[in-house]
Protein backbone atom coordinates (compact mmCIF):
# COMPACT_ATOMS: atom_id res chain seq x y z
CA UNK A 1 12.83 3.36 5.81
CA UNK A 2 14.42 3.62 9.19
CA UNK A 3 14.15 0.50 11.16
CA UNK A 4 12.11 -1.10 8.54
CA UNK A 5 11.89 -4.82 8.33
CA UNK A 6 11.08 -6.28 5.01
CA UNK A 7 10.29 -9.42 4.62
CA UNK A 8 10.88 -12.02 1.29
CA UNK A 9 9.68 -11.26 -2.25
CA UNK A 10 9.62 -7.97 -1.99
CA UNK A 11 8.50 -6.13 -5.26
CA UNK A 12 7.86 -2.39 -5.76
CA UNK A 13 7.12 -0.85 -8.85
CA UNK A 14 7.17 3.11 -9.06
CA UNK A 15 6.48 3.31 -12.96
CA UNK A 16 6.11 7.43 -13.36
CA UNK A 17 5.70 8.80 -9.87
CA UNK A 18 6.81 7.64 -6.51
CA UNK A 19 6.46 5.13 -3.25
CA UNK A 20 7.36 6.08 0.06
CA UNK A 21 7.55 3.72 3.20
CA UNK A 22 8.23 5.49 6.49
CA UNK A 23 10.13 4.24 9.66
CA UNK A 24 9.12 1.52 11.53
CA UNK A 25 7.28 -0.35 9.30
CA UNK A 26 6.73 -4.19 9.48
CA UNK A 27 6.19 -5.75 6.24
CA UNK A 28 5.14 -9.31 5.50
CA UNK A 29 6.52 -11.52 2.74
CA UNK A 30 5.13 -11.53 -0.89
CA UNK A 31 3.97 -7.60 -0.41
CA UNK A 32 3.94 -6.02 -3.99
CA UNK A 33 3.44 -2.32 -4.49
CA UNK A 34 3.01 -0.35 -7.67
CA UNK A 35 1.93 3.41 -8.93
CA UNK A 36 0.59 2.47 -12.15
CA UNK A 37 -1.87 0.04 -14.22
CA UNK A 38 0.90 -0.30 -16.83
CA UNK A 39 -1.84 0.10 -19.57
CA UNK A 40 -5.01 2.19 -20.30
CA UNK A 41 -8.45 1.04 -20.14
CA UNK A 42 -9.67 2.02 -23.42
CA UNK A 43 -8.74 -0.40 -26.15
CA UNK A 44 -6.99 3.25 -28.02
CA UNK A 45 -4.56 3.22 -24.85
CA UNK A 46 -3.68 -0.38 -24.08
CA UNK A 47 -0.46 -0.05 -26.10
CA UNK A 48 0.65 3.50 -26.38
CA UNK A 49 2.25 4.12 -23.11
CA UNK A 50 -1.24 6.91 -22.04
CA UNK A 51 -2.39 5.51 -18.69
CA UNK A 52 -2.40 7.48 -14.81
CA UNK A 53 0.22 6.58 -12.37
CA UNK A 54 -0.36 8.02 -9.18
CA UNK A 55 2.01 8.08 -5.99
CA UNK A 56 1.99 5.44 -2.83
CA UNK A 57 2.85 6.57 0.39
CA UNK A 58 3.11 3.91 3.46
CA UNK A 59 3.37 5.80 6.78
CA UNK A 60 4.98 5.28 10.02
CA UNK A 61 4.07 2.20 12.14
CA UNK A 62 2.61 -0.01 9.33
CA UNK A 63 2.18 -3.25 9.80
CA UNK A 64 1.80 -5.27 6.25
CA UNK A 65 0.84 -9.26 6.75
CA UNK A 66 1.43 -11.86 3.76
CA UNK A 67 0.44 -11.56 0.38
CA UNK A 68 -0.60 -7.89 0.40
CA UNK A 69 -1.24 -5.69 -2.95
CA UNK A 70 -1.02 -1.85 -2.59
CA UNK A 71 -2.06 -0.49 -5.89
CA UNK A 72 -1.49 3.34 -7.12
CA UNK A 73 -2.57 6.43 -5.51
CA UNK A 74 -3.00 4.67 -1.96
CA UNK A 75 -2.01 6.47 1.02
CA UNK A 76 -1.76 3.84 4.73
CA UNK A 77 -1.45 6.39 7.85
CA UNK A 78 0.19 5.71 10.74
CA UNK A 79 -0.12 2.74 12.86
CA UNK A 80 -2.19 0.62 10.21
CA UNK A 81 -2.37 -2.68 9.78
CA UNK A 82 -3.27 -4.54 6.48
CA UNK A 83 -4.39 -8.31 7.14
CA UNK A 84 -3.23 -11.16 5.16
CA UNK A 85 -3.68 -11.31 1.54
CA UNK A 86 -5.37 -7.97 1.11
CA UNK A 87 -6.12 -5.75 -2.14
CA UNK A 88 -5.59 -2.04 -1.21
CA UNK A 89 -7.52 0.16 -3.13
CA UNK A 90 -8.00 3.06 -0.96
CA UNK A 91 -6.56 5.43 1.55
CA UNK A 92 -6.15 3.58 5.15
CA UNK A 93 -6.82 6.06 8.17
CA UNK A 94 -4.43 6.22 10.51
CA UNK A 95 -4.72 3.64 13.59
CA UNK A 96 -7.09 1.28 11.81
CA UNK A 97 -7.26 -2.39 10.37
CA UNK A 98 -8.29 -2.96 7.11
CA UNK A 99 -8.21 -6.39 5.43
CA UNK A 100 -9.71 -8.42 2.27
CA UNK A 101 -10.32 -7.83 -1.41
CA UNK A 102 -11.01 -5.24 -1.89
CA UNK A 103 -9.29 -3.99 1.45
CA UNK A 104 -12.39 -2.72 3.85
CA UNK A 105 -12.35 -1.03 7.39
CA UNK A 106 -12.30 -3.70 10.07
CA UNK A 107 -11.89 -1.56 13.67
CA UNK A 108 -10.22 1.67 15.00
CA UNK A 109 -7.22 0.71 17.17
CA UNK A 110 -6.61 2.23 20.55
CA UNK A 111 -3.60 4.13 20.76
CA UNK A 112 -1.66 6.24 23.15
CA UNK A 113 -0.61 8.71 20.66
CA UNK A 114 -2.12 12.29 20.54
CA UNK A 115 -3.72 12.68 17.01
């Protein structure tokens, strides 16, 4: 998390796997991550600890506005931008915006970088 600026109420939540955050990263207050549901679906596996957790990986360049969600398995490439108050539920491309609930594509940015 190399020259990473996180902003207030911070919370992260890596249950049974992992979340990364690369370098770079600007991250807006009330952001809360997690890798898990906590419970299963089924009404058999709301209480006995059987429910997926999948990793979260943020890449380089993010930028996270204000009350953002990132929920399990999500992967943001590089250079993304989440708006304000998003749900992610899905992998973010590299170089793109994505904002709302759920989190949907809202432009390709231009960038400089060779991809």
């Amino acid at each position: 998390m190399n020259n990473t600026a996180i902003n207030n109420n911070f919370s992260i939540i890596a249950d049974k796997t992992s979340i990364t955050i690369e370098e770079n990263c600007l991250i807006g207050p009330n952001l809360f991550i997690t890798d898990s549901d906590f419970h299963g679906l089924e009404v058999e596996n709301r209480n006995n600890g059987n429910y997926v957790c999948l990793p979260v990986h943020i890449g380089k360049n993010v930028f996270i506005g204000e009350n953002v969600r990132i929920l399990k398995g999500v992967h943001i490439g590089d250079g993304a931008v989440i708006g304000n108050s998003s749900l992610v539920t899905k992998n973010v491309p590299t170089h793109t915006v994505y904002a709302g609930n759920p989190a949907k594509f809202i432009k390709k940015l231009l960038t400089s970088e060779k991809e």
